[in-house]
Protein backbone atom coordinates (compact mmCIF):
# COMPACT_ATOMS: atom_id res chain seq x y z
CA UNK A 1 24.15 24.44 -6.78
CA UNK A 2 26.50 24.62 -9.44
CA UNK A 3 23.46 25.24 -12.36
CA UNK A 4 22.13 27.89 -9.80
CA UNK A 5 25.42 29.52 -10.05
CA UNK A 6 25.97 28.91 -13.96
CA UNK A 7 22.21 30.55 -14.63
CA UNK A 8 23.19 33.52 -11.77
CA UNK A 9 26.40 34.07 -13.61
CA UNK A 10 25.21 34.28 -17.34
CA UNK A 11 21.91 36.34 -16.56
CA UNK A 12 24.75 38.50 -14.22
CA UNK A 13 27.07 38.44 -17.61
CA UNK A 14 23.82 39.70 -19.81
CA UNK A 15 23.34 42.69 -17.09
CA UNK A 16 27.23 43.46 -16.79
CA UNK A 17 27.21 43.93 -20.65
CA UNK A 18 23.56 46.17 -21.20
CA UNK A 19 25.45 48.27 -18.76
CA UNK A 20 24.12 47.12 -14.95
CA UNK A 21 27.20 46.04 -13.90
CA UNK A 22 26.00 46.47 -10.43
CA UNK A 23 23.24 43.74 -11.05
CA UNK A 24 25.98 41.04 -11.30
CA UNK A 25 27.33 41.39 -7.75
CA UNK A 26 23.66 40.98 -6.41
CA UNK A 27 23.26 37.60 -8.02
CA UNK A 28 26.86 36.38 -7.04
CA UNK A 29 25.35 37.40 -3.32
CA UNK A 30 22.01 35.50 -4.19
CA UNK A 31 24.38 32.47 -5.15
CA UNK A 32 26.50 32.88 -2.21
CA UNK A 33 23.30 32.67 0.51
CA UNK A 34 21.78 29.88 -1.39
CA UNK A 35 24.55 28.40 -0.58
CA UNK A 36 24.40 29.07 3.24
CA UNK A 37 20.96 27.93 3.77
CA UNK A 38 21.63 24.66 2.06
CA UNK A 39 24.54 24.39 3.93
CA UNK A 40 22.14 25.58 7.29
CA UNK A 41 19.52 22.54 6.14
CA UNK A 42 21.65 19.91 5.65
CA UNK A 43 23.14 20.92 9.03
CA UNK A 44 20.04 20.73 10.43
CA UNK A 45 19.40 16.89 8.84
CA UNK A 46 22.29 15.58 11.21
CA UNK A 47 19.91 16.12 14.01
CA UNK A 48 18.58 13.03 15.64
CA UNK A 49 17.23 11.72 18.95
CA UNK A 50 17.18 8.49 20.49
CA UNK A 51 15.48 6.85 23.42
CA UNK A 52 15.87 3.45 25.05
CA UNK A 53 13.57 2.44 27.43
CA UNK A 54 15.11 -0.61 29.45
CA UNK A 55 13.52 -2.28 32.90
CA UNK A 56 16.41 -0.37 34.49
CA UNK A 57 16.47 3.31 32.94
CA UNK A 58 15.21 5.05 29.90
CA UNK A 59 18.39 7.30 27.86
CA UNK A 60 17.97 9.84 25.81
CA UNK A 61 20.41 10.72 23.54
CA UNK A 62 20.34 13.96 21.44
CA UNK A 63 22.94 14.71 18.86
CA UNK A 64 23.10 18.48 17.51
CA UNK A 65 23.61 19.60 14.25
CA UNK A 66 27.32 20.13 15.15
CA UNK A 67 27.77 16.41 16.34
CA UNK A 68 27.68 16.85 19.60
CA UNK A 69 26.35 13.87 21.59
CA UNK A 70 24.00 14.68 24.57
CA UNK A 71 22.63 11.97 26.77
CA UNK A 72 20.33 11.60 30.09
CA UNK A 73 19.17 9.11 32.45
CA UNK A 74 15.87 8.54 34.37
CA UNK A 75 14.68 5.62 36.54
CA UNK A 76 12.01 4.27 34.39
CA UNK A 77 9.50 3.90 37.18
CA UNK A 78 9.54 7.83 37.98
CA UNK A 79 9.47 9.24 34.73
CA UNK A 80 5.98 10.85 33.32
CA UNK A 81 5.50 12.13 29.58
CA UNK A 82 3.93 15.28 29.65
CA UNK A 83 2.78 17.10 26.61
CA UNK A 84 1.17 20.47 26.53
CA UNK A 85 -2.24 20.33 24.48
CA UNK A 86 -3.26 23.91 23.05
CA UNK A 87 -6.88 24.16 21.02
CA UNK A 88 -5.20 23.83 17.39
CA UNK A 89 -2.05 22.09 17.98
CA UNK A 90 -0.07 20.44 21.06
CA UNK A 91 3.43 22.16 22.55
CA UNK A 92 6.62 21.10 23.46
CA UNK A 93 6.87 17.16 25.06
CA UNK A 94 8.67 16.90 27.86
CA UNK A 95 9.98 13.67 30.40
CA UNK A 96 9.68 14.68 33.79
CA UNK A 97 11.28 12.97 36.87
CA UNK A 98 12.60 14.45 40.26
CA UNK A 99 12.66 18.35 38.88
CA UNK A 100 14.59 17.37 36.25
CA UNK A 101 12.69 18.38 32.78
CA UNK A 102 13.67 17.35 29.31
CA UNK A 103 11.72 18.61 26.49
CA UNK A 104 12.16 15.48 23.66
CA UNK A 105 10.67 15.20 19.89
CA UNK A 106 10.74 19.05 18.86
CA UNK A 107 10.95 18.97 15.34
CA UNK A 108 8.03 16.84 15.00
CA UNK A 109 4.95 17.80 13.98
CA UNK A 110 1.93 18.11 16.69
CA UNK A 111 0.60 15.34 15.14
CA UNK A 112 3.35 13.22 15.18
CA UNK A 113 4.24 14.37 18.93
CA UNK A 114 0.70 13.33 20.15
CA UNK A 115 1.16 9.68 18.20
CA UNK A 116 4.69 9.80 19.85
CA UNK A 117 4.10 10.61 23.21
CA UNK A 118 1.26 7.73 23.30
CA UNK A 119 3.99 5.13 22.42
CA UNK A 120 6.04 6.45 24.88
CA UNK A 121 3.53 6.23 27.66
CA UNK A 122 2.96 2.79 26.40
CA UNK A 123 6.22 1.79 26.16
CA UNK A 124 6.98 2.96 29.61
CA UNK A 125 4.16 1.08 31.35
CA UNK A 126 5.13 -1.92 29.84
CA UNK A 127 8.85 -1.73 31.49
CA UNK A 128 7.20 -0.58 35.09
């Protein structure tokens, strides 16, 4: 960030002094929302999931970018995986039990949510 800045602010300098002094201000905002959306992505990093599949529930636990902690509950026994196939790719996954719908695993890829979703079927018919 700071070599991003240091090449903004001489090039900025260089159009400030051939007389677009206007130019500068541009690449101090180019600098500036840089900034933000590596700011926005490592925000977005901080995002995880976890699932534990026991004999007696499975728990999902989502944490947001923001740190927040969100968990549910299902009776293991109850619970189906459900993921929408489409002709290219697959949709959202989703755990299902008693009209309760949780869509799990969105930012991975369709790939990796088919592979997923497998193990989790697995996984759950071993602890039924």
């Amino acid at each position: 960030m700071a070599l991003v800045a240091l090449v903004s602010f001489v090039t900025g300098i260089v159009f400030w002094i051939a007389g677009a002094w206007p130019v500068f201000f541009f690449f101090g905002l180019d600098v500036a929302l840089i900034y933000i959306a590596f700011r926005l992505n490592y925000a977005s990093a901080r995002v995880w999931e976890d699932i534990e599949i026991t004999a007696e529930k499975v728990t999902v636990s989502h944490c947001r970018a923001n740190g927040k902690v969100t968990t549910w509950s299902f009776q293991p026994y109850w619970v189906r995986v459900e993921l929408e196939e489409r002709e290219l790719d697959c949709g959202p996954l989703r755990l299902r039990s008693h009209g309760r719908v949780l869509e799990i695993a969105s930012f991975l890829s369709s790939e990796e949510r088919r592979e997923f979703a497998d193990m989790l079927r697995n996984a759950l018919a071993d602890h039924r």
